[in-house]
Protein backbone atom coordinates (compact mmCIF):
# COMPACT_ATOMS: atom_id res chain seq x y z
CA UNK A 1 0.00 0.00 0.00
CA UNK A 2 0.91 3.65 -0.74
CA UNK A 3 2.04 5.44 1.67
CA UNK A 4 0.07 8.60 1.53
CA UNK A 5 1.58 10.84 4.20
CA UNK A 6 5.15 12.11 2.28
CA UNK A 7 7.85 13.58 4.36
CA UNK A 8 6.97 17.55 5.02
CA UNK A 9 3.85 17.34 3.73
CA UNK A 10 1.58 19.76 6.10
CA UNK A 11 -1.71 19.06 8.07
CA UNK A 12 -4.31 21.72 7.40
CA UNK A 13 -7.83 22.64 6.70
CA UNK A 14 -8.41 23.23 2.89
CA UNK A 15 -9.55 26.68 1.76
CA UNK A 16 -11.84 25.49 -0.77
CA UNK A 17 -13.82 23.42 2.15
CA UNK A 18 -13.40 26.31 4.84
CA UNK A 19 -15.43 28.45 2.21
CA UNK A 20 -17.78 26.13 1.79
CA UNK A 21 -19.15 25.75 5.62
CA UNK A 22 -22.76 27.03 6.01
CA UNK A 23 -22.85 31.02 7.82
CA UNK A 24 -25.01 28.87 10.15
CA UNK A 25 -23.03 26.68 11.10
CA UNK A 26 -20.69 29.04 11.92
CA UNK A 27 -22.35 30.70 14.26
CA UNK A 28 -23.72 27.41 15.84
CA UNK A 29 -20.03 26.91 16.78
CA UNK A 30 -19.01 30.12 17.31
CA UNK A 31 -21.80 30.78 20.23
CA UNK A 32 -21.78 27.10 21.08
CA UNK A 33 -17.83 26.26 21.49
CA UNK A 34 -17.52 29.67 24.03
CA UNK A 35 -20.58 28.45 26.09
CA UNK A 36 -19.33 25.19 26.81
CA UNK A 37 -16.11 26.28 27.62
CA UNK A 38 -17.36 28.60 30.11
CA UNK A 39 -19.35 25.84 31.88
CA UNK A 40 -16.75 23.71 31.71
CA UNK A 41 -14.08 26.41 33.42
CA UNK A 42 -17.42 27.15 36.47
CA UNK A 43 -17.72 23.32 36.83
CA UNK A 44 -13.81 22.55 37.43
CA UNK A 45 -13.42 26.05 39.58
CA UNK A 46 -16.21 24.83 41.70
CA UNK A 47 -16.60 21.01 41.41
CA UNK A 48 -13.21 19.66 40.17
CA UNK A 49 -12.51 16.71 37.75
CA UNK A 50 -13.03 13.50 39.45
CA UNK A 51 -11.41 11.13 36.91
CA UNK A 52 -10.76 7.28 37.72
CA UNK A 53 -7.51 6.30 35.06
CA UNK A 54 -8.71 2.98 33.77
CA UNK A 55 -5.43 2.30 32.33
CA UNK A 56 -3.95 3.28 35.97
CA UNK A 57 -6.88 1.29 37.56
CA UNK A 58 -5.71 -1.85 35.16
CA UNK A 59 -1.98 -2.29 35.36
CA UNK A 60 -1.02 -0.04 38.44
CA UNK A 61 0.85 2.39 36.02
CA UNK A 62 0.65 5.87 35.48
CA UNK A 63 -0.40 7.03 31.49
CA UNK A 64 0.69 10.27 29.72
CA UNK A 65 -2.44 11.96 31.18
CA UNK A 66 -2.54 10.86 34.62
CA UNK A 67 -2.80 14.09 36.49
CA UNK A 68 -4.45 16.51 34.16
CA UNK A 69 -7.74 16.22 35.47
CA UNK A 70 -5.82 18.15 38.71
CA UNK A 71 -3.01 20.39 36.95
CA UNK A 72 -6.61 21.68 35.21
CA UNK A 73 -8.61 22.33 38.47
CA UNK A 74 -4.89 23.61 40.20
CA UNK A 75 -4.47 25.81 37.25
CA UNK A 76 -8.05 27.43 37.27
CA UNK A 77 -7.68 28.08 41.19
CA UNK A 78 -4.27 29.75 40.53
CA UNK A 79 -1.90 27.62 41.48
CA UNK A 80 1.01 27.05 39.15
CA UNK A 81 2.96 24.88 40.69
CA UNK A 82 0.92 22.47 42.08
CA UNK A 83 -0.40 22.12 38.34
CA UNK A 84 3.24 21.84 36.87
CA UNK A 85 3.73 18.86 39.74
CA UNK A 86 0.39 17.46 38.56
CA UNK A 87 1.64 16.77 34.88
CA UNK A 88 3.81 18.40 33.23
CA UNK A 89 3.09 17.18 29.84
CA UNK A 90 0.06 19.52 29.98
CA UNK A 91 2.33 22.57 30.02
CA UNK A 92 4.35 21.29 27.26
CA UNK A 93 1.97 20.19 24.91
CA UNK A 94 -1.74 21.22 26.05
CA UNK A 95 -0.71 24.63 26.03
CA UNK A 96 0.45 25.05 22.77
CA UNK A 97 -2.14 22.25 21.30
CA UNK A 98 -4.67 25.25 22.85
CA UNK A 99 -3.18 28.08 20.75
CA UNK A 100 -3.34 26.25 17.64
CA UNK A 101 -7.15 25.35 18.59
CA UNK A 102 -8.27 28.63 19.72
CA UNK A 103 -6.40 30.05 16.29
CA UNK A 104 -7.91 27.40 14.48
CA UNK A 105 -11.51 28.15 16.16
CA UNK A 106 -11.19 31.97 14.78
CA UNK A 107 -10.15 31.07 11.13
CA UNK A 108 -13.34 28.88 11.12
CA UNK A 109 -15.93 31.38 12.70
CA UNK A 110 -14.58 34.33 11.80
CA UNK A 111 -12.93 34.05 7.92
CA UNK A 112 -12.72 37.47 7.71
CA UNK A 113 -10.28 38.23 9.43
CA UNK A 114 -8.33 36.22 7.21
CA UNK A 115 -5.90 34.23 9.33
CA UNK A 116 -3.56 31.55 7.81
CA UNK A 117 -4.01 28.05 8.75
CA UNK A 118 -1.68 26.62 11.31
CA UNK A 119 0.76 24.40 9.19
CA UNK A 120 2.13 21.21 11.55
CA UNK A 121 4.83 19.68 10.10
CA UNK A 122 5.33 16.04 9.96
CA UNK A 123 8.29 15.81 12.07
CA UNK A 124 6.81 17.93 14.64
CA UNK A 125 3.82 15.12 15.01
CA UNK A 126 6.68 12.65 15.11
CA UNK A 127 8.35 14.57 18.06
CA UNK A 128 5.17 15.51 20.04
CA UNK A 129 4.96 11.67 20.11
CA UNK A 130 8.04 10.86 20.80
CA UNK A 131 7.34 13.10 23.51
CA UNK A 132 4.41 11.79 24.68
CA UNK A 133 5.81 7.88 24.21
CA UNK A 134 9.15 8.73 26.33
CA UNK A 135 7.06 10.56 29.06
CA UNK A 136 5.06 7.58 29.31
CA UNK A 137 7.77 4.89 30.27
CA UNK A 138 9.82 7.21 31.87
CA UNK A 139 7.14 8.63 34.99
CA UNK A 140 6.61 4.84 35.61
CA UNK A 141 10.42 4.16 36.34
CA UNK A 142 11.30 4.70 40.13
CA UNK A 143 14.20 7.08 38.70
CA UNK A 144 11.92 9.39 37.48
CA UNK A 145 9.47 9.71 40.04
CA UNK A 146 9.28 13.35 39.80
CA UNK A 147 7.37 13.10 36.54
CA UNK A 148 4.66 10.70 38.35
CA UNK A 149 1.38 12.93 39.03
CA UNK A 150 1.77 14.64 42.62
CA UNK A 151 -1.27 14.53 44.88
């Protein structure tokens, strides 16, 4: 079979389909996407996540995104540090995965404003999981037991 990713080839919305998405529809999101967001930030301020790892449950080891569920909630209470020592994959990746989203978001809703798609490059996939794969072996070795989820 073909391989049909080449080297440096970019991931992106196309412009022709981005054009063709109903005014509608783009206002659906465009209210809908803020709302939830904003119920989502007054649930975790107030409530908290309360998420049970399966994969932790399972085999007794910790996965890439053990801990987020509290670096969020630490994060939205203001405290930094308690989210860096929850996971600190989130600040690595989440963070910047957010800025391409919430870029992304605008060029949908708002196409007048005429932003430029984020272009990812293959090798920076390849290295986010890279990332992701060494951060998962690693916080599960007692060496490295600063990178298991605090708390």
């Amino acid at each position: 079979m073909e391989n049909r990713f080449r080297a440096g080839q970019r991931v992106m919305i196309r412009e022709k389909k981005l054009k063709e998405i109903k005014p509608w529809l783009r206002w659906c999101i465009g209210l809908c996407l803020p709302l939830l967001a904003i119920l989502a930030f007054i649930y975790i301020k107030w409530v908290g996540i309360g998420m049970i790892c399966l994969f932790y449950e399972l085999t007794g080891l910790y996965c890439p995104g053990c801990g987020s569920g509290r670096a969020v909630t630490a994060l939205l209470q203001g405290k930094v540090g308690t989210a860096f020592s929850a996971n600190i994959l989130l600040f690595l990746l989440g963070i910047p995965s957010a800025a391409v989203f919430i870029h992304e978001y605008l060029r949908l809703v708002f196409p007048k404003l005429g932003l430029r798609p984020v272009y990812i490059p293959q090798w920076a996939v390849r290295l986010c999981l890279g990332l992701i794969l060494a951060f998962w072996v690693l916080r599960n070795i007692p060496a490295f037991s600063f990178l298991a989820p605090a708390g």
